[in-house]
Each structure stands twice: as C-alpha cells, then as structure tokens.
N, C-alpha and C. Protein backbone atom coordinates (compact mmCIF):
# COMPACT_ATOMS: atom_id res chain seq x y z
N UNK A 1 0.85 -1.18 0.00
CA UNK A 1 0.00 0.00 0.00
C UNK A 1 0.89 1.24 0.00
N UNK A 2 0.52 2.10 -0.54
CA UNK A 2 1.60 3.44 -1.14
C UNK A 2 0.93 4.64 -0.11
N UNK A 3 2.09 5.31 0.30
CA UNK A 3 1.60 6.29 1.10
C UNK A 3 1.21 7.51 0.77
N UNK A 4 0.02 7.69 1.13
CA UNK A 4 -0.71 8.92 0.30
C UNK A 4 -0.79 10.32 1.07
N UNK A 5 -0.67 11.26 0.07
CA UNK A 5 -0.87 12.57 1.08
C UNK A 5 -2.10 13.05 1.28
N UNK A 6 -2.68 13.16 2.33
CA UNK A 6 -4.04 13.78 2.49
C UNK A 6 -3.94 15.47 2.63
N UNK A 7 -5.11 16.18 2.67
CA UNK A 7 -5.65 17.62 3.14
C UNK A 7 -5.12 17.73 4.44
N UNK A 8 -4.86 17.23 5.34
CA UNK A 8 -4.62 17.40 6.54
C UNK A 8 -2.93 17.61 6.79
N UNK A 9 -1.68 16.68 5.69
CA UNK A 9 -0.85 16.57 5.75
C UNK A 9 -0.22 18.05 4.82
N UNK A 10 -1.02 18.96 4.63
CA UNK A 10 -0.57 20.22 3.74
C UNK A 10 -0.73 21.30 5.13
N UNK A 11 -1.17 21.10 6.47
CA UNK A 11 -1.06 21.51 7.49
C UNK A 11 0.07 21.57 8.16
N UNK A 12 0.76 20.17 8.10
CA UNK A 12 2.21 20.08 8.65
C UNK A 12 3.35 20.36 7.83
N UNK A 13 2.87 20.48 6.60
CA UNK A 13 4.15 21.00 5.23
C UNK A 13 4.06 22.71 5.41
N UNK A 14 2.68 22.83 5.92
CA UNK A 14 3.27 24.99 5.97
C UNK A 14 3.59 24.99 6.96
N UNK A 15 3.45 24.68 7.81
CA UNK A 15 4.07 24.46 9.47
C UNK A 15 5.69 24.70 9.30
N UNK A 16 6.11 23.51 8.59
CA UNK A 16 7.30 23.24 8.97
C UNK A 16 8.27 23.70 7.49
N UNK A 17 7.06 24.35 6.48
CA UNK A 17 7.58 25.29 5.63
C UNK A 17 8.38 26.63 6.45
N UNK A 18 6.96 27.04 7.38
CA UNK A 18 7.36 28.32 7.81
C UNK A 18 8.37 28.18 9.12
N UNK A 19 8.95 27.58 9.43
CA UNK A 19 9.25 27.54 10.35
C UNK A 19 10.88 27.24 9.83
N UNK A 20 11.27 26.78 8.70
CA UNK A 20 12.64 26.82 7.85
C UNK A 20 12.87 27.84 7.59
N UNK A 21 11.69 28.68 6.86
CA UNK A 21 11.76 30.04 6.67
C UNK A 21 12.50 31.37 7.49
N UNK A 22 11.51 30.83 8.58
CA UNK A 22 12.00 31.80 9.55
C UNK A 22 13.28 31.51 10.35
N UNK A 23 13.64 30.36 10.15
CA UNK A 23 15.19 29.98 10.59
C UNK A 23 16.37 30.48 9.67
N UNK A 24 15.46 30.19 8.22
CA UNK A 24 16.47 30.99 6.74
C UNK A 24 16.59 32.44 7.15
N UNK A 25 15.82 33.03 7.47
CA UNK A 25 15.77 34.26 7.67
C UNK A 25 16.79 35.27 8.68
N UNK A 26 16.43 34.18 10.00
CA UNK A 26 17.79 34.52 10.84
C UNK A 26 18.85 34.09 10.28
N UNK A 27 19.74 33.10 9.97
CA UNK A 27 20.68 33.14 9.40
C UNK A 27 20.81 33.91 8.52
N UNK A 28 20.26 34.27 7.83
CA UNK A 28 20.50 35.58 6.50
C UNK A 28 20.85 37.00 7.38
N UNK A 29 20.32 37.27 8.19
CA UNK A 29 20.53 38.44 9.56
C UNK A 29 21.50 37.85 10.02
N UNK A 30 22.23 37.57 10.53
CA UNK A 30 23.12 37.24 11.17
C UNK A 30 24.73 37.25 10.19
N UNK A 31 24.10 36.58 8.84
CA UNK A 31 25.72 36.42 7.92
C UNK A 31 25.42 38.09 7.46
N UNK A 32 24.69 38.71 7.28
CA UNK A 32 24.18 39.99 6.86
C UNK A 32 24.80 41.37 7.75
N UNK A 33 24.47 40.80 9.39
CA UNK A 33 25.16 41.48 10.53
C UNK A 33 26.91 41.44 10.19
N UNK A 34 26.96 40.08 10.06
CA UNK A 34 28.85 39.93 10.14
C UNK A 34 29.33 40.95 9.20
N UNK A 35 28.75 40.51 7.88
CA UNK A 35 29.36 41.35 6.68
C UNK A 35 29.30 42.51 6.81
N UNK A 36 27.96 43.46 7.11
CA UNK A 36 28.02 45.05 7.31
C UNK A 36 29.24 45.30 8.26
N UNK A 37 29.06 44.57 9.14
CA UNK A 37 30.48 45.19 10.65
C UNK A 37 31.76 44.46 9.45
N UNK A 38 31.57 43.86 9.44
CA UNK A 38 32.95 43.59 8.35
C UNK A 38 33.97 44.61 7.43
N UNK A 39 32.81 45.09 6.66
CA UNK A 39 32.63 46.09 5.88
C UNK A 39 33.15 47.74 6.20
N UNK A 40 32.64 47.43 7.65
CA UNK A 40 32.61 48.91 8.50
C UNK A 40 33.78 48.96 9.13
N UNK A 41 34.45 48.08 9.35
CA UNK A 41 35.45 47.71 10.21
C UNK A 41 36.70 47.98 8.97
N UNK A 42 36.82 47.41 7.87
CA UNK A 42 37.58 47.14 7.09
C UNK A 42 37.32 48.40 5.83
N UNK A 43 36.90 49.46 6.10
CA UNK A 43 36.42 50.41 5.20
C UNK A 43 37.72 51.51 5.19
N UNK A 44 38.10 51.95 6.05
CA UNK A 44 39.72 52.73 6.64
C UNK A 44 39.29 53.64 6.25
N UNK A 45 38.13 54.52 6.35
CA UNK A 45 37.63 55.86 6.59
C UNK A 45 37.03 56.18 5.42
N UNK A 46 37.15 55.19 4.39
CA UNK A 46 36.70 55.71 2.34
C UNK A 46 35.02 56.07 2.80
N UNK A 47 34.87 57.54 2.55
CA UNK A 47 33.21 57.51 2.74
C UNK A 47 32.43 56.35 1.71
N UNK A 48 32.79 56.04 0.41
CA UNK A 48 31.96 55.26 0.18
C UNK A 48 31.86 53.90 0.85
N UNK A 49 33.10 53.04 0.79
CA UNK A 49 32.92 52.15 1.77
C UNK A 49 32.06 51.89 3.17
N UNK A 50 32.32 53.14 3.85
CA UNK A 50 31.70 53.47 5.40
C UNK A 50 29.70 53.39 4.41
N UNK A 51 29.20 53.96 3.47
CA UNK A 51 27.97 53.83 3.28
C UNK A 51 27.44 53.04 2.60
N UNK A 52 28.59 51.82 1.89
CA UNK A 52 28.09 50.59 1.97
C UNK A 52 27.99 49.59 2.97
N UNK A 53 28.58 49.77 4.09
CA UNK A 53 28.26 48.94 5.23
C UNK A 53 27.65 49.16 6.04
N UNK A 54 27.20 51.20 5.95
CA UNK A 54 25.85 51.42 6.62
C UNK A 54 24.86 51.42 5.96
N UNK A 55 24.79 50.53 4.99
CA UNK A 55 23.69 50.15 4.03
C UNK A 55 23.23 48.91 4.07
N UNK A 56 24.38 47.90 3.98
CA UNK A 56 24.22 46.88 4.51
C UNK A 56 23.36 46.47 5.44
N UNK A 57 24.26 47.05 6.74
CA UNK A 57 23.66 47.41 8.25
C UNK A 57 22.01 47.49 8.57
N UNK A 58 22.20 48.97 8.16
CA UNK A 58 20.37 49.46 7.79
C UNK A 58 19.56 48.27 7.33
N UNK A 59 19.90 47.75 6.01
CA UNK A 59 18.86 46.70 5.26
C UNK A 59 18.88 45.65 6.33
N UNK A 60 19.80 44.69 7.11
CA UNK A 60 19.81 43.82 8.20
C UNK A 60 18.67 43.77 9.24
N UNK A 61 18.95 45.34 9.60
CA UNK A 61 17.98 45.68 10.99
C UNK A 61 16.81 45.98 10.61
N UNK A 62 16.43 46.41 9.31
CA UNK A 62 15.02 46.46 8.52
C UNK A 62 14.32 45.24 8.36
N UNK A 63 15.47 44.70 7.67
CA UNK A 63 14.45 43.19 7.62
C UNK A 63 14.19 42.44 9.04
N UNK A 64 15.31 42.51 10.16
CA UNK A 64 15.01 42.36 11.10
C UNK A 64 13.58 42.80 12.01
N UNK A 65 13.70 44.14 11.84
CA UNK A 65 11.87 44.27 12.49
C UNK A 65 10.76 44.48 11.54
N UNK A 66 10.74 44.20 10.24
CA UNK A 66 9.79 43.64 9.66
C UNK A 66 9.29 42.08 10.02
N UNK A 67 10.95 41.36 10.35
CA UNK A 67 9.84 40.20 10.82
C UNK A 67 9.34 39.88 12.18
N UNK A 68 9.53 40.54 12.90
CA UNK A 68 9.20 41.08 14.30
C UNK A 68 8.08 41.54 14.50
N UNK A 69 7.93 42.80 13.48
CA UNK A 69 6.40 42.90 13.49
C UNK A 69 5.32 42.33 13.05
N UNK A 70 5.84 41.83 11.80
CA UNK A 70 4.94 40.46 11.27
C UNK A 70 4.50 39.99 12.50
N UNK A 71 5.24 39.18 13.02
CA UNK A 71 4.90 38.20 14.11
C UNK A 71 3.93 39.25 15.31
N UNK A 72 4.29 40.53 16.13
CA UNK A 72 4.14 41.05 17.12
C UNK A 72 2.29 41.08 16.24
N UNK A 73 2.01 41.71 14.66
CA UNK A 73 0.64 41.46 14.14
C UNK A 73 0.08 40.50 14.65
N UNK A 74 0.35 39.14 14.16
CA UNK A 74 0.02 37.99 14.16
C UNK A 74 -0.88 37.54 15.81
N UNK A 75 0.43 38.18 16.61
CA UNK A 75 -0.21 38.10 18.00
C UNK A 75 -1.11 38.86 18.24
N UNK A 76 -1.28 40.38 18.06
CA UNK A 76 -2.23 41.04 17.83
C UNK A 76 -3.94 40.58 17.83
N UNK A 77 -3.78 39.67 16.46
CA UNK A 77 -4.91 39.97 15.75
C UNK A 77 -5.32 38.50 16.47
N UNK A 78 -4.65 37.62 17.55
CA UNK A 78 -4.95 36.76 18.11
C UNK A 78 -5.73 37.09 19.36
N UNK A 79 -5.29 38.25 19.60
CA UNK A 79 -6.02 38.69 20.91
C UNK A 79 -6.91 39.28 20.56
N UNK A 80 -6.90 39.85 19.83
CA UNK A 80 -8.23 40.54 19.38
C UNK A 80 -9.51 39.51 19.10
N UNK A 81 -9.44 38.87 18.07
CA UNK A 81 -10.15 37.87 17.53
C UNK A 81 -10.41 36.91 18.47
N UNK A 82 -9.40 36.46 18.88
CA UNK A 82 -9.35 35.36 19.90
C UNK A 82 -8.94 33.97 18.96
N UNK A 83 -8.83 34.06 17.81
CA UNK A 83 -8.61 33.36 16.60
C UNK A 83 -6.95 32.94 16.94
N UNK A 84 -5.93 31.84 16.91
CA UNK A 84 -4.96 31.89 16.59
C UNK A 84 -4.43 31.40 15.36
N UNK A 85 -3.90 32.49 15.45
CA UNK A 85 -3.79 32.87 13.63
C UNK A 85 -2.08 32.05 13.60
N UNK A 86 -1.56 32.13 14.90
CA UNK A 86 0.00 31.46 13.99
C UNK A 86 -0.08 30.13 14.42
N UNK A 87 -1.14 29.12 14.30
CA UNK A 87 -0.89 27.67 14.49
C UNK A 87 -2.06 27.24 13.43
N UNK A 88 -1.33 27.06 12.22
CA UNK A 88 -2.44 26.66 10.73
C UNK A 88 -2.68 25.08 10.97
N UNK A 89 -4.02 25.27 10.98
CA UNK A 89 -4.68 22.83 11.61
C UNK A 89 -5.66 23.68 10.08
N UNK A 90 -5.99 22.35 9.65
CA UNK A 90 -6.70 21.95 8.68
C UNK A 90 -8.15 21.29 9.39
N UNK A 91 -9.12 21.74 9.44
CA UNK A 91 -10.16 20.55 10.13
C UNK A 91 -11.58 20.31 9.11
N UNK A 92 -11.47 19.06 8.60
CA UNK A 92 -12.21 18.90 7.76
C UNK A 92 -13.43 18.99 8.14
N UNK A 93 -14.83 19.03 7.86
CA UNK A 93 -16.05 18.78 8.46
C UNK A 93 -16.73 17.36 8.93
C-alpha cells in the first residue's frame, strides 16, 4: 500500500515550511550582521565604503523588524479575535 498525502498533511508541510523560513531568515541576519560590521570595520575611513556597510547594516535591521512585526501582528490579531492565527490545523467537516 503506497503512502498517500491527504488535506490534513498540507497543514504540517506549511508548518514546517514556515518555520525553515523563519530559521532561513535569521541566518540571512546574522551572515548579513557579520558582513556590514565587516565592511565597517575594514572600510579605513573611504566615505563610500563606510555607506556601503551602513547600508548593509540598515537593510539587516530592517528586515530584522519587519519580521518582528509580522509576528508582534500575528499576536495582535490573536487577541483581538481570539482566533490563533500562527498555528495553521486543517479541520475537515
């Protein structure tokens, strides 16, 4: 007998979609962090250098609380609603 995917098993694939994601994400912040200070560190005063690694920098900590707030929403609209919105179940009728 061959193992089949049901409606219910596309519950635990975004689950653990999003949850790579958001692990991809920190690591991308983090090698993102190194390189700007890298950058900044290793620039020896060239203004352009110094505003590519406060560019760098900037974009890091941007994407950083974009996904912060994403999430801080998410909780939000859980309390509000009372709905929880960041644990996706599939429930058939």
């Amino acid at each position: 007998m061959e193992d089949v995917a049901t409606i219910e098993d596309f519950g635990i694939l975004f689950q653990r979609v999003v949850g790579y994601a958001l692990g991809f994400a920190g690591i991308v912040l983090f090698v993102l962090l190194v390189v700007g200070g890298f950058k900044f560190i290793t620039s020896g005063g060239d203004p352009k250098a110094v505003e590519g690694a406060r560019k760098t920098l900037t974009s890091a900590i941007a994407g950083l609380i974009i996904i912060l707030l994403s999430y801080l929403i998410l909780l939000l609209i859980t309390n509000i609603t009372g709905v929880d919105v960041t644990n996706f179940n599939i429930v058939l009728p």
